[in-house]
N, C-alpha and C. Protein backbone atom coordinates (compact mmCIF):
# COMPACT_ATOMS: atom_id res chain seq x y z
N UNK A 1 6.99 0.59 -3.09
CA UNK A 1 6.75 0.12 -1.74
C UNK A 1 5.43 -0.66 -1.66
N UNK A 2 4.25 -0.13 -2.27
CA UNK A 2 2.53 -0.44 -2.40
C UNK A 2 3.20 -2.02 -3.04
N UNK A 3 3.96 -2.36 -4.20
CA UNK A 3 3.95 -3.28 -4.66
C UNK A 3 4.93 -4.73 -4.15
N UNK A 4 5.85 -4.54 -3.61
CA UNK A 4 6.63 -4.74 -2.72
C UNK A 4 6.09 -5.69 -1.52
N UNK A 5 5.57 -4.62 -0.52
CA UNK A 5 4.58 -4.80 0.53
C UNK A 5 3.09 -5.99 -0.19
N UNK A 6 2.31 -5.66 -0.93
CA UNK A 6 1.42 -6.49 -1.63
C UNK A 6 1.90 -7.85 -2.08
N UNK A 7 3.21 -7.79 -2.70
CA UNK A 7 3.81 -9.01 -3.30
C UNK A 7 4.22 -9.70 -2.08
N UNK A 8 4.47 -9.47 -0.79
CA UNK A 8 5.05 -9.80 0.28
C UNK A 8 4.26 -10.85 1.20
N UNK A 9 2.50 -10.24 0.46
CA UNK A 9 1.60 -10.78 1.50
C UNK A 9 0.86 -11.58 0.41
N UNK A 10 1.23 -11.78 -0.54
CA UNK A 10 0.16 -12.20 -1.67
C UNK A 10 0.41 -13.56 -1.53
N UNK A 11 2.05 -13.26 -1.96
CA UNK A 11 2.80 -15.28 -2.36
C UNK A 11 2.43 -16.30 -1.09
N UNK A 12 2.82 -15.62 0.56
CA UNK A 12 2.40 -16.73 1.29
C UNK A 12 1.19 -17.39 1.27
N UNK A 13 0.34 -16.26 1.45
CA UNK A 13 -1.28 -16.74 1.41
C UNK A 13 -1.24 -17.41 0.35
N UNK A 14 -0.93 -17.08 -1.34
CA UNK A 14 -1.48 -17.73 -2.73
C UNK A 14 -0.98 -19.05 -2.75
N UNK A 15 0.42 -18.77 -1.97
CA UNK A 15 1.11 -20.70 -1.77
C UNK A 15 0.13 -21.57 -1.02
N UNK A 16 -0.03 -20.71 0.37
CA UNK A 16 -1.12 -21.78 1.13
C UNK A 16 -2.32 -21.85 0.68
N UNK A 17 -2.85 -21.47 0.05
CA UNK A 17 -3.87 -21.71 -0.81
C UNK A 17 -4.25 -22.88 -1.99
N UNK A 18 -2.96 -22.79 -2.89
CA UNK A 18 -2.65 -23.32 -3.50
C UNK A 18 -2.20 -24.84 -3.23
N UNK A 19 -1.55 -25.14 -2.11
CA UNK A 19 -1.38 -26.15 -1.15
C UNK A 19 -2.76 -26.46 -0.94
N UNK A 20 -3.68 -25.81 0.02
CA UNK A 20 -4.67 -26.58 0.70
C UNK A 20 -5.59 -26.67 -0.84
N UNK A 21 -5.86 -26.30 -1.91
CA UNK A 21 -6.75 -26.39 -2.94
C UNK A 21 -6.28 -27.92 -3.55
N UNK A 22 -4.89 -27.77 -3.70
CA UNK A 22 -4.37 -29.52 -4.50
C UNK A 22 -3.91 -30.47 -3.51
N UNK A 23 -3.74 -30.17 -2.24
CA UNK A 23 -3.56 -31.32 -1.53
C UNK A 23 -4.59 -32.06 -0.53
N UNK A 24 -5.50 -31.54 -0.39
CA UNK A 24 -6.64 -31.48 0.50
C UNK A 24 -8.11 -31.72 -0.17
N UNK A 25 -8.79 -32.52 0.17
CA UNK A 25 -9.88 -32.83 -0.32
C UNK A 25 -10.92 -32.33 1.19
N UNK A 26 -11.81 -31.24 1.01
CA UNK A 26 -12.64 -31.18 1.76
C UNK A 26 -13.69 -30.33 1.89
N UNK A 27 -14.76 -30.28 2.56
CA UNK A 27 -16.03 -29.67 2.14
C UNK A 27 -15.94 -28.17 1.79
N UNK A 28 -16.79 -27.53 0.51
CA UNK A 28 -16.46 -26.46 0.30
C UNK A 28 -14.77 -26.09 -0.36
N UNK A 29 -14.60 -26.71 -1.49
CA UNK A 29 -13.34 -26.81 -2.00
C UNK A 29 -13.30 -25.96 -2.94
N UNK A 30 -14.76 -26.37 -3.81
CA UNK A 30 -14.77 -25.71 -4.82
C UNK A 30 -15.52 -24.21 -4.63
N UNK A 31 -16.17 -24.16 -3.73
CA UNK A 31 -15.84 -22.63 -3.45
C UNK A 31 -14.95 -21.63 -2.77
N UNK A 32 -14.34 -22.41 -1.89
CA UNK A 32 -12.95 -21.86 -1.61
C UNK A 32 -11.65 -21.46 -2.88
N UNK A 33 -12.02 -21.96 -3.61
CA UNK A 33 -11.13 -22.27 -5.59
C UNK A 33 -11.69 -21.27 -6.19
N UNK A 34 -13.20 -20.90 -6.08
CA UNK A 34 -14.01 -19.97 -6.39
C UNK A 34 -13.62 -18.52 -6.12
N UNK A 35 -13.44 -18.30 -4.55
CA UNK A 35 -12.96 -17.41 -3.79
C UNK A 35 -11.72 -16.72 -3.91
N UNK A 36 -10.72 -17.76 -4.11
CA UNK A 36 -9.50 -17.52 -4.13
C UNK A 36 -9.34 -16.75 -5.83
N UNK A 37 -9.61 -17.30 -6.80
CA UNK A 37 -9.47 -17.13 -7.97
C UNK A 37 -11.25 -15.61 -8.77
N UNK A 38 -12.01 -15.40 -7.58
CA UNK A 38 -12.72 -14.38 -8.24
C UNK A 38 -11.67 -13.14 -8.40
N UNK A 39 -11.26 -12.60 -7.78
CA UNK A 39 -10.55 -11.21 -8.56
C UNK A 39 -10.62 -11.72 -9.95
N UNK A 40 -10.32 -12.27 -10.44
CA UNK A 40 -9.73 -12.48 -11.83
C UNK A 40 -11.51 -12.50 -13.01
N UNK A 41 -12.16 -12.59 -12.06
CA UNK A 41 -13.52 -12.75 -12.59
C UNK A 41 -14.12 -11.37 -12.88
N UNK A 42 -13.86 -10.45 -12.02
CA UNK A 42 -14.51 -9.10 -11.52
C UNK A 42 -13.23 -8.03 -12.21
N UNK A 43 -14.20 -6.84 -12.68
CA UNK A 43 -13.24 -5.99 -13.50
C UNK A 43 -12.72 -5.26 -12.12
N UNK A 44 -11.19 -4.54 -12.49
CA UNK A 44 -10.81 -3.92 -11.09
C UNK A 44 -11.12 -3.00 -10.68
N UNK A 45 -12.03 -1.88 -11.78
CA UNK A 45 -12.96 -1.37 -11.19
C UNK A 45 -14.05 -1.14 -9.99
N UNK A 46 -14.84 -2.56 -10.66
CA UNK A 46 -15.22 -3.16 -9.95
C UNK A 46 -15.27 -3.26 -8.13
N UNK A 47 -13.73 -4.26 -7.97
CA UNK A 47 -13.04 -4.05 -7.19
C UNK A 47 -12.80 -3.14 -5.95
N UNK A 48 -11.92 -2.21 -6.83
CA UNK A 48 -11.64 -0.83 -6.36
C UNK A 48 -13.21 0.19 -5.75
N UNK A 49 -14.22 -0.01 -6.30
CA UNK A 49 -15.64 0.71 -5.73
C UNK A 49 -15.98 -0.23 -4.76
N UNK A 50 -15.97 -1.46 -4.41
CA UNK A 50 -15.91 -1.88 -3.68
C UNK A 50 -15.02 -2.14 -2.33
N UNK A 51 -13.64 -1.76 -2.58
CA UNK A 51 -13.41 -1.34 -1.63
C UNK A 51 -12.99 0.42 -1.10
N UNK A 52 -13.31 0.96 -2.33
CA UNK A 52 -13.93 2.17 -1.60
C UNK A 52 -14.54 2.82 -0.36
N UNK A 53 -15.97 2.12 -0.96
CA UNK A 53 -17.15 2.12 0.18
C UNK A 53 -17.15 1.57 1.24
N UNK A 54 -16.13 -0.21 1.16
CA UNK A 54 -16.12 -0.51 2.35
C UNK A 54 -14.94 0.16 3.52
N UNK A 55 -14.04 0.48 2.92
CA UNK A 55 -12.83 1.69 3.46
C UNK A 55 -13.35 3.27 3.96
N UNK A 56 -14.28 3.33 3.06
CA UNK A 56 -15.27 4.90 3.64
C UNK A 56 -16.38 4.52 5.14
N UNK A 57 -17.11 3.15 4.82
CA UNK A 57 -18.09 3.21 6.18
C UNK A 57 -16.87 2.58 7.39
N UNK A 58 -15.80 1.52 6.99
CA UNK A 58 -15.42 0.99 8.09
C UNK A 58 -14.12 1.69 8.57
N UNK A 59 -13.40 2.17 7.75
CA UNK A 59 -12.52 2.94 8.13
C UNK A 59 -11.83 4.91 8.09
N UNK A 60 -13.06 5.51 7.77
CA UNK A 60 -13.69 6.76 7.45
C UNK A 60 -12.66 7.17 6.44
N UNK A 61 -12.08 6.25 5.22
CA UNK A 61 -11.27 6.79 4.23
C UNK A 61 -10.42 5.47 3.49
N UNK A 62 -9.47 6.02 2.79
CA UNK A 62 -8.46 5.20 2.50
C UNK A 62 -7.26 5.10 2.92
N UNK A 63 -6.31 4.62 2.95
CA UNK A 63 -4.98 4.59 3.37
C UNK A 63 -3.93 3.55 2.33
N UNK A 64 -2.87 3.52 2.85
CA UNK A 64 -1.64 2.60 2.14
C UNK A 64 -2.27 1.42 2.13
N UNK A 65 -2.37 1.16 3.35
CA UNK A 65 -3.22 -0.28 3.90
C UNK A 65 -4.01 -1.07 3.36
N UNK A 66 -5.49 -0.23 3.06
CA UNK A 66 -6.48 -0.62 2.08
C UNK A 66 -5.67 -0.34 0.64
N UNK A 67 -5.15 -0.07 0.30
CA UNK A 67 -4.61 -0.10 -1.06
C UNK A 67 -3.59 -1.58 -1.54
N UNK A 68 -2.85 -1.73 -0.41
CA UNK A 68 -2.46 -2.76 -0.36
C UNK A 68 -3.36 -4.11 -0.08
N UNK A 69 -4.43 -4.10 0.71
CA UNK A 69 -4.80 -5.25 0.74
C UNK A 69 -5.92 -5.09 -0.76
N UNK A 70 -6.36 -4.47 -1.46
CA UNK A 70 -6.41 -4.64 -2.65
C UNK A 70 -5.92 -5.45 -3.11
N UNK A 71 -4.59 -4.43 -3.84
CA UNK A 71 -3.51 -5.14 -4.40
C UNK A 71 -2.87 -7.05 -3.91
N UNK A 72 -3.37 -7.24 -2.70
CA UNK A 72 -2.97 -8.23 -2.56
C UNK A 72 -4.46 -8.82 -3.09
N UNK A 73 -5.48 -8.65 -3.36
CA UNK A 73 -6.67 -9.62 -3.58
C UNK A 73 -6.54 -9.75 -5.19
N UNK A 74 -5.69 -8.84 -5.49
CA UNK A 74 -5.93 -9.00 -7.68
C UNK A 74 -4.73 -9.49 -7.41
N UNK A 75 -3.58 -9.83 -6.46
CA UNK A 75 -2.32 -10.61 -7.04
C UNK A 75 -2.64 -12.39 -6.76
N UNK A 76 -3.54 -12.54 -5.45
CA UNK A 76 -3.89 -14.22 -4.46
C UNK A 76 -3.67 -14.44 -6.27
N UNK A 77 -5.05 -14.35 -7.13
CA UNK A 77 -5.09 -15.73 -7.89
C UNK A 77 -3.93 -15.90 -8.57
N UNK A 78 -3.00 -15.17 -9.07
CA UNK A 78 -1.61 -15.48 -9.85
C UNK A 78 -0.80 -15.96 -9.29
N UNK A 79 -0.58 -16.22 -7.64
CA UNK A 79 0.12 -17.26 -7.01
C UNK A 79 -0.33 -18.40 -6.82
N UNK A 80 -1.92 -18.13 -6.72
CA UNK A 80 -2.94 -19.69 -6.94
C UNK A 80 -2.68 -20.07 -7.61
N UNK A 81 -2.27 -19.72 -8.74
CA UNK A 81 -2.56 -20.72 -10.21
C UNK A 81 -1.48 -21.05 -10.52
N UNK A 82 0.18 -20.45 -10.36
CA UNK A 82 0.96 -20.80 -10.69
C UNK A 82 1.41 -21.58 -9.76
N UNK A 83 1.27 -21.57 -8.53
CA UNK A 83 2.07 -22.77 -7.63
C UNK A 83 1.12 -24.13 -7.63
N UNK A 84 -0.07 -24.04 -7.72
CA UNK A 84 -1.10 -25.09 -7.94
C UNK A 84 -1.13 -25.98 -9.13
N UNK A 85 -0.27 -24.96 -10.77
CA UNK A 85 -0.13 -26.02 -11.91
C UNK A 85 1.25 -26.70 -11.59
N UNK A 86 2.00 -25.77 -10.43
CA UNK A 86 3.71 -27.06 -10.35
C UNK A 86 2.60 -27.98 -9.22
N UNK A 87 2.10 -27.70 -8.24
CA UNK A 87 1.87 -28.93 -7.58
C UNK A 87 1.10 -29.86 -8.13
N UNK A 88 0.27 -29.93 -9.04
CA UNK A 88 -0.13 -30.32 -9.93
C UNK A 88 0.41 -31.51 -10.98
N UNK A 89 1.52 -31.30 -10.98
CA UNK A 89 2.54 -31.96 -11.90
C UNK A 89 3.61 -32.84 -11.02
N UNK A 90 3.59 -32.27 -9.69
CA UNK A 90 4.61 -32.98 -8.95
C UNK A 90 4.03 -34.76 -8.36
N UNK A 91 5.00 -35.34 -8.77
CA UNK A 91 4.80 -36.81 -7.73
C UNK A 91 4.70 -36.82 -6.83
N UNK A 92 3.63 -36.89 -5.83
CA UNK A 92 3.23 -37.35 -4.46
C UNK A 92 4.15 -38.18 -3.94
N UNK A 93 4.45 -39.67 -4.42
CA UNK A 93 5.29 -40.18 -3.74
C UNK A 93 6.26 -39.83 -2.82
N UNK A 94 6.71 -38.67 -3.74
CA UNK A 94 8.52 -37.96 -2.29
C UNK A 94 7.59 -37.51 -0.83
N UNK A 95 6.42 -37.49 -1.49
CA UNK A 95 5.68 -36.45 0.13
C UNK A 95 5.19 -37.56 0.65
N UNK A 96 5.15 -38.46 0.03
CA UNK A 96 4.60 -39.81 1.06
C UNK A 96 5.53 -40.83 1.80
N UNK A 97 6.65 -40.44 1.15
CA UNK A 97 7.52 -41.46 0.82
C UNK A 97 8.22 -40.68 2.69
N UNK A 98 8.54 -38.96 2.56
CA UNK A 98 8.39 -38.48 3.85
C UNK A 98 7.73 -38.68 5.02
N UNK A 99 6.43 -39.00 4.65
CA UNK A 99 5.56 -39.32 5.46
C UNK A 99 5.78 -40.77 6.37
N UNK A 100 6.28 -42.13 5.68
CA UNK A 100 6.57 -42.92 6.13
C UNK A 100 7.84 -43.07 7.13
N UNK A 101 8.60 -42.19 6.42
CA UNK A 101 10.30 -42.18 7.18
C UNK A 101 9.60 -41.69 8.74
N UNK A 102 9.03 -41.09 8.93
CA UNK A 102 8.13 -40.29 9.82
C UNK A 102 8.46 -38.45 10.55
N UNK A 103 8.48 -38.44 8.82
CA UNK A 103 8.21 -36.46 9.08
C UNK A 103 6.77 -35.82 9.78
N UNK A 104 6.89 -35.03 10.34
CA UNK A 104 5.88 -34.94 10.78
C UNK A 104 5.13 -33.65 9.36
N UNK A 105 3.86 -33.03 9.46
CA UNK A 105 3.05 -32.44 8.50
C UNK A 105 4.29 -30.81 8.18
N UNK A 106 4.32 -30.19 9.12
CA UNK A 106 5.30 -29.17 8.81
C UNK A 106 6.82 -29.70 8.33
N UNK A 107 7.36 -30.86 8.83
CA UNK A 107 8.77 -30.80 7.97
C UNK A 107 8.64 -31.48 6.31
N UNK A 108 7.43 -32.30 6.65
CA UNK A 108 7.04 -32.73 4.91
C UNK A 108 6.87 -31.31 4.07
N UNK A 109 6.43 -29.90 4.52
CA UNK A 109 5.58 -29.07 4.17
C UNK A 109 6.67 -28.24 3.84
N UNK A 110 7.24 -28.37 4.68
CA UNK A 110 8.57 -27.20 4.40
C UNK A 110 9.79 -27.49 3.96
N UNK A 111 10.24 -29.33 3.82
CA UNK A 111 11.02 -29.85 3.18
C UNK A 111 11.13 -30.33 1.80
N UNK A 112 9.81 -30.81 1.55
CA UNK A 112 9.20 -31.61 0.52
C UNK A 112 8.41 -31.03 -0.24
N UNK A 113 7.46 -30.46 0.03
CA UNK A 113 6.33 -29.94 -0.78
C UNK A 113 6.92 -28.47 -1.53
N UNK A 114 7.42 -27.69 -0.64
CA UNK A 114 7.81 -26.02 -0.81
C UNK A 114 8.98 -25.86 -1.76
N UNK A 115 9.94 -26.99 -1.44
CA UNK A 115 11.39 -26.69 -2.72
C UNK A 115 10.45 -27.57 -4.10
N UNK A 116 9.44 -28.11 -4.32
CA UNK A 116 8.87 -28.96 -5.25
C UNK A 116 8.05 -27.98 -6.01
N UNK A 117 7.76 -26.67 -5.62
CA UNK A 117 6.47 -26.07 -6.12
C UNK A 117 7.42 -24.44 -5.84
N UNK A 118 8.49 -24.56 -6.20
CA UNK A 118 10.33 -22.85 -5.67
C UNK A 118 9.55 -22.64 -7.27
N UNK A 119 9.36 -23.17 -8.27
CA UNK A 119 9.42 -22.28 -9.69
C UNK A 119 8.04 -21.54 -9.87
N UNK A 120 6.93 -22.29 -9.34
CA UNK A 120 5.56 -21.46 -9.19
C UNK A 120 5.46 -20.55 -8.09
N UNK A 121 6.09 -20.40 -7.22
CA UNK A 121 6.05 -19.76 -5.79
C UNK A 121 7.02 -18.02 -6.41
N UNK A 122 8.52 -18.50 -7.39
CA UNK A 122 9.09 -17.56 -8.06
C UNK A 122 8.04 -16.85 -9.49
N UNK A 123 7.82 -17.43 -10.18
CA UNK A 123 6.70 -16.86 -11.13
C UNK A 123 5.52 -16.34 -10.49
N UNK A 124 4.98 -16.76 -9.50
CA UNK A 124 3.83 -16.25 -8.84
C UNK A 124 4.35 -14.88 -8.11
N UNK A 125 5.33 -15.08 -7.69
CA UNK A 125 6.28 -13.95 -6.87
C UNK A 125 6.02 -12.49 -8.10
N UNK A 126 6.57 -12.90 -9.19
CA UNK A 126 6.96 -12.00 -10.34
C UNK A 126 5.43 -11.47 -10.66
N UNK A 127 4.56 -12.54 -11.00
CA UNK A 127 3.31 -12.03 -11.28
C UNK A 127 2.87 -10.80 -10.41
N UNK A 128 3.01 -11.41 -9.04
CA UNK A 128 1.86 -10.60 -8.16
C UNK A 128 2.93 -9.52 -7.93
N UNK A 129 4.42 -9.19 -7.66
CA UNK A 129 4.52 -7.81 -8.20
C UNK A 129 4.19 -7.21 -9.14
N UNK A 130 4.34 -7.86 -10.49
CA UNK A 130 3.21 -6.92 -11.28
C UNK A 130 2.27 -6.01 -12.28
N UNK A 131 1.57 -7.22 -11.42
CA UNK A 131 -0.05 -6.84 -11.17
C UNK A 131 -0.02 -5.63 -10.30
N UNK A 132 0.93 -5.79 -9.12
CA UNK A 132 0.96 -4.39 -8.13
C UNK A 132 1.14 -3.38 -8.66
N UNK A 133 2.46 -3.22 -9.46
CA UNK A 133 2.85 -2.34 -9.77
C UNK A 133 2.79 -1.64 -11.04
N UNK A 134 1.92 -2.24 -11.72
CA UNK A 134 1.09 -2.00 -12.90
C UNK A 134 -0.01 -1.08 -12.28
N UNK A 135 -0.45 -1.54 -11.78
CA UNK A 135 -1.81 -0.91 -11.68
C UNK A 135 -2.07 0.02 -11.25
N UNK A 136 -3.41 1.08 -12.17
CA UNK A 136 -3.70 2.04 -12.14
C UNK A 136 -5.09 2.55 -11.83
N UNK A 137 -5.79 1.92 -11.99
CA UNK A 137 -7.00 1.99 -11.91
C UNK A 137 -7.55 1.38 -10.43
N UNK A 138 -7.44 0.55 -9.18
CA UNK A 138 -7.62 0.63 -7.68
C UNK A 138 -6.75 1.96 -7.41
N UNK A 139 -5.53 1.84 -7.74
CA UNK A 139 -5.14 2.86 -7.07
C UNK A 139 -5.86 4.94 -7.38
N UNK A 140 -5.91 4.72 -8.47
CA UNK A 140 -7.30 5.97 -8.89
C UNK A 140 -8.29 6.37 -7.89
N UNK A 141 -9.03 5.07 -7.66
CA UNK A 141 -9.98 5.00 -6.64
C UNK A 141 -9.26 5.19 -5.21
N UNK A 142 -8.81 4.96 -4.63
CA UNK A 142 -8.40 4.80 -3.12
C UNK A 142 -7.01 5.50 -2.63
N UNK A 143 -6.49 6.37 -3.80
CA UNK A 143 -5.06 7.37 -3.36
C UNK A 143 -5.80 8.31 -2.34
N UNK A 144 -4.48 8.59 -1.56
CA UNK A 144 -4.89 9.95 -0.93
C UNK A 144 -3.70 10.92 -1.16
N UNK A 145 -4.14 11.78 -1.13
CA UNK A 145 -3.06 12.91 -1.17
C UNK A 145 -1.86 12.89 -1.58
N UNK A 146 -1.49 11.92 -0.37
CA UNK A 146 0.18 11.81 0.01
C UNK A 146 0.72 10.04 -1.04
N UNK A 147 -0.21 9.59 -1.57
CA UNK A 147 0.01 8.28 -2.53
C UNK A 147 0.48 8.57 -3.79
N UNK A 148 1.36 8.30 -4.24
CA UNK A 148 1.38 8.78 -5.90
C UNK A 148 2.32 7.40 -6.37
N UNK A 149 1.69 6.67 -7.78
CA UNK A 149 2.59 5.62 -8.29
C UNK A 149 2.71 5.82 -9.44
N UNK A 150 3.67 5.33 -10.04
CA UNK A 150 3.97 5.18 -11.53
C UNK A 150 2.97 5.38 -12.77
N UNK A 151 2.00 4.24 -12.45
CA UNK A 151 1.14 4.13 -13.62
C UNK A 151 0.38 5.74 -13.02
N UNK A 152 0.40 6.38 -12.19
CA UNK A 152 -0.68 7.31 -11.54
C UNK A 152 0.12 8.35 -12.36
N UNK A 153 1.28 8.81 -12.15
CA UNK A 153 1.96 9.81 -12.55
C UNK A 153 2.10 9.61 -13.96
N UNK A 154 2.05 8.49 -14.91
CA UNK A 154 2.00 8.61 -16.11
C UNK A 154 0.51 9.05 -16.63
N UNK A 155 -0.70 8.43 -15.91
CA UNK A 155 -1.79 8.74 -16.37
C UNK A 155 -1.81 11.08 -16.61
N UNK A 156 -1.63 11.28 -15.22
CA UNK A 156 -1.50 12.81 -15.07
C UNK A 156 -0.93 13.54 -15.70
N UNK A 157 0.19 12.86 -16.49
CA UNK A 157 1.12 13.27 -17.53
C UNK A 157 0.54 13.64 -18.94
N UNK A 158 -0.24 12.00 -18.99
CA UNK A 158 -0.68 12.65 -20.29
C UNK A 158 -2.34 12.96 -20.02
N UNK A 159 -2.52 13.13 -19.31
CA UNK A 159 -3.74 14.27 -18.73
C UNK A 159 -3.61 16.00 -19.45
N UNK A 160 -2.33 16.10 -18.64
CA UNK A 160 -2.26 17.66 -18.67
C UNK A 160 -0.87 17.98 -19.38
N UNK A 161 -0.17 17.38 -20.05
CA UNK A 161 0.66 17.37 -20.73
C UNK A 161 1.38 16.83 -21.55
N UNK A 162 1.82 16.73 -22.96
CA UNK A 162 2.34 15.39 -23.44
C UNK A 162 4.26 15.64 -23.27
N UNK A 163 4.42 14.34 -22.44
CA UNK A 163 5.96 14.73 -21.65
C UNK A 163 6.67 13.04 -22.76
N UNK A 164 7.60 13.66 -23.11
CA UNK A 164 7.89 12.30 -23.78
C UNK A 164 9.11 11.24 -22.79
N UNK A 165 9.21 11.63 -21.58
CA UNK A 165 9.48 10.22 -20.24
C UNK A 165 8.52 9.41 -20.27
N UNK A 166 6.88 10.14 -20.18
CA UNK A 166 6.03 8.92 -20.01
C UNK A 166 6.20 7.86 -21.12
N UNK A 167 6.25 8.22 -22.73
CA UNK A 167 6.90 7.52 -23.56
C UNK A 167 7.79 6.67 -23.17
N UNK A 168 8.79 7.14 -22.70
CA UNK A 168 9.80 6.28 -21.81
C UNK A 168 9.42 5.46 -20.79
N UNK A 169 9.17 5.53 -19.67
CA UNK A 169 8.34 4.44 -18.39
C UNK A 169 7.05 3.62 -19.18
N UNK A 170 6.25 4.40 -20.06
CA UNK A 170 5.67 3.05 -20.64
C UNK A 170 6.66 1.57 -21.23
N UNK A 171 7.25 2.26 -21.57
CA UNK A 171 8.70 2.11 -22.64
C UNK A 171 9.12 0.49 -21.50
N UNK A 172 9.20 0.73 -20.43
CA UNK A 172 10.22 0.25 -19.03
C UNK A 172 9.00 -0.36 -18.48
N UNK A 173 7.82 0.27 -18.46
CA UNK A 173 6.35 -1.14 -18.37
C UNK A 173 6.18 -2.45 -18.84
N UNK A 174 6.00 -1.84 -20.59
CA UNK A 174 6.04 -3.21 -21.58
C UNK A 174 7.07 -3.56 -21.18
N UNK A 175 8.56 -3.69 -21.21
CA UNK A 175 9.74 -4.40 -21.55
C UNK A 175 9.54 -5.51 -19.89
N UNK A 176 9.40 -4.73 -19.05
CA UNK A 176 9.12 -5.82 -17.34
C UNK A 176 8.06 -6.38 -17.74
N UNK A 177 7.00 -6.13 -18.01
CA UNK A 177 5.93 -7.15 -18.21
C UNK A 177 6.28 -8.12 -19.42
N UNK A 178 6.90 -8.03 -20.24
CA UNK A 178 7.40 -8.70 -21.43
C UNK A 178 8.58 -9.61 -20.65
N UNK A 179 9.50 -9.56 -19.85
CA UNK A 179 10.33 -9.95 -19.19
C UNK A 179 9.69 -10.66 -18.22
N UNK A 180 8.93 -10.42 -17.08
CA UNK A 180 8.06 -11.49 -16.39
C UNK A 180 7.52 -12.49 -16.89
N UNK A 181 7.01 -12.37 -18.06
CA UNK A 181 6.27 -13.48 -18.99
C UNK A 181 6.77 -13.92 -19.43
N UNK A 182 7.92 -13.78 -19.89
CA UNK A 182 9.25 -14.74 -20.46
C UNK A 182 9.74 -15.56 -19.34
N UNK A 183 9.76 -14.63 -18.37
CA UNK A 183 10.43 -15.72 -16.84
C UNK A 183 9.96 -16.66 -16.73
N UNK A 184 8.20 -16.33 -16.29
CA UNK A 184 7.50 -17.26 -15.82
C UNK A 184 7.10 -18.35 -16.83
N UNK A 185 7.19 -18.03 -18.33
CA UNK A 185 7.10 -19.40 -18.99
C UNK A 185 8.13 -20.33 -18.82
N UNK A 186 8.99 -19.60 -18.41
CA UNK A 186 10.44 -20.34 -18.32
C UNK A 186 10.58 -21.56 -17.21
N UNK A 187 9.86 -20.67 -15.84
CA UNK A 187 10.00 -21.66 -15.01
C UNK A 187 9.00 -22.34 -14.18
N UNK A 188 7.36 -22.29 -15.49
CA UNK A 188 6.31 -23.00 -15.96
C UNK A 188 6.46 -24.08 -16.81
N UNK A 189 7.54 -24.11 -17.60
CA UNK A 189 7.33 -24.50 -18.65
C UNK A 189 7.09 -25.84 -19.02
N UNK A 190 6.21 -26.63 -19.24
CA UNK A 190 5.74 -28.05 -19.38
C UNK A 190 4.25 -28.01 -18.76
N UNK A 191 3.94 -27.10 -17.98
CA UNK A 191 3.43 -27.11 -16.41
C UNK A 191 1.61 -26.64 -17.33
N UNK A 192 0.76 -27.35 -16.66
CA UNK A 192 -0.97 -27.24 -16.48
C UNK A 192 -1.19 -26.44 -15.58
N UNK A 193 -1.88 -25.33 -15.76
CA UNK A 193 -2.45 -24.65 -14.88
C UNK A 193 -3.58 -24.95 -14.64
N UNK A 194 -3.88 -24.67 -13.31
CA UNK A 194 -5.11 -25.14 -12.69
C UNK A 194 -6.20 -24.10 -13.11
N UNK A 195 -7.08 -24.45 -13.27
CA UNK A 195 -8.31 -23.39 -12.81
C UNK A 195 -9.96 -23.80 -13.56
């Protein structure tokens, strides 16, 4: 659900992002590029103590919520980067060429630009689930009680017991993450990533 929900809110924002970073020239670009793409800079550790503390003074704890908007700040740059190396590669012309017929900015945006940049928007999709659903270490930091995920229940496993399922769900980890990365080269493939 944590990953799901995260992947849900990651791709729109990482698309529009990714949009206003390669189509838009304007002040503060390159730190907005900066912004968008630090998770990837900062260990998730890191991260995760950081939003700890800010979840402890501003909201007297953690919840699903803050866990998720985590999760959505370590997934933004993997939709940044993958919908930004297809727009990247795409010919302007069809979006100009719209522009003249006289589309206005949203039907160029949602006709033209969005089916042009469907294979980075799908790989970015795949990424930023996960990144969600991988991860173990924000969620360490910021579970409560009633939270429990995959990578969480395998860590506890072999904490306090050696159960040979976790063998197995690691097993079903590698093979999806091995399978995402096959996807996404797939429907990358030729493609420059930005960054």
């Amino acid at each position: 659900m944590i990953a799901l929900l995260s992947t849900a809110i990651a791709v729109p924002l990482g698309t529009a992002g990714a949009i206003a970073l390669t189509r838009f020239r304007f002040p503060g670009r390159s730190a907005a590029q900066l912004l968008f793409l630090s998770p990837l800079l900062f260990p998730t550790i890191v991260v995760a103590i950081g939003l700890l503390i800010l979840a402890s003074r501003l909201l007297g704890g953690s919840s699903i919520a803050v866990i998720v908007a985590g999760h959505v700040a370590l997934a933004i740059p993997f939709v940044v980067r993958t919908v930004g190396a297809v727009l990247e590669g795409v010919d302007r012309a069809t979006e100009e060429a719209a522009r003249v017929m006289g589309a206005n900015a949203w039907r160029r945006y949602s006709l033209v630009v969005l089916p042009q940049c469907k294979s980075g928007i799908m790989a970015g999709t795949l990424l930023a689930f996960l990144v969600s659903f991988d991860d173990a270490v924000l969620v360490l930091f910021l579970r409560t009680p009633s939270i429990d995920t995959l990578p969480l229940r395998i860590y506890a496993s072999l904490e306090f017991s050696p159960d040979p399922g976790v063998a197995a769900a690691s097993t079903i980890l590698i093979l999806m993450a091995a399978f995402v990365v096959l996807i996404s080269e797939r429907l990358l493939a030729g493609r420059h990533v930005v960054g």
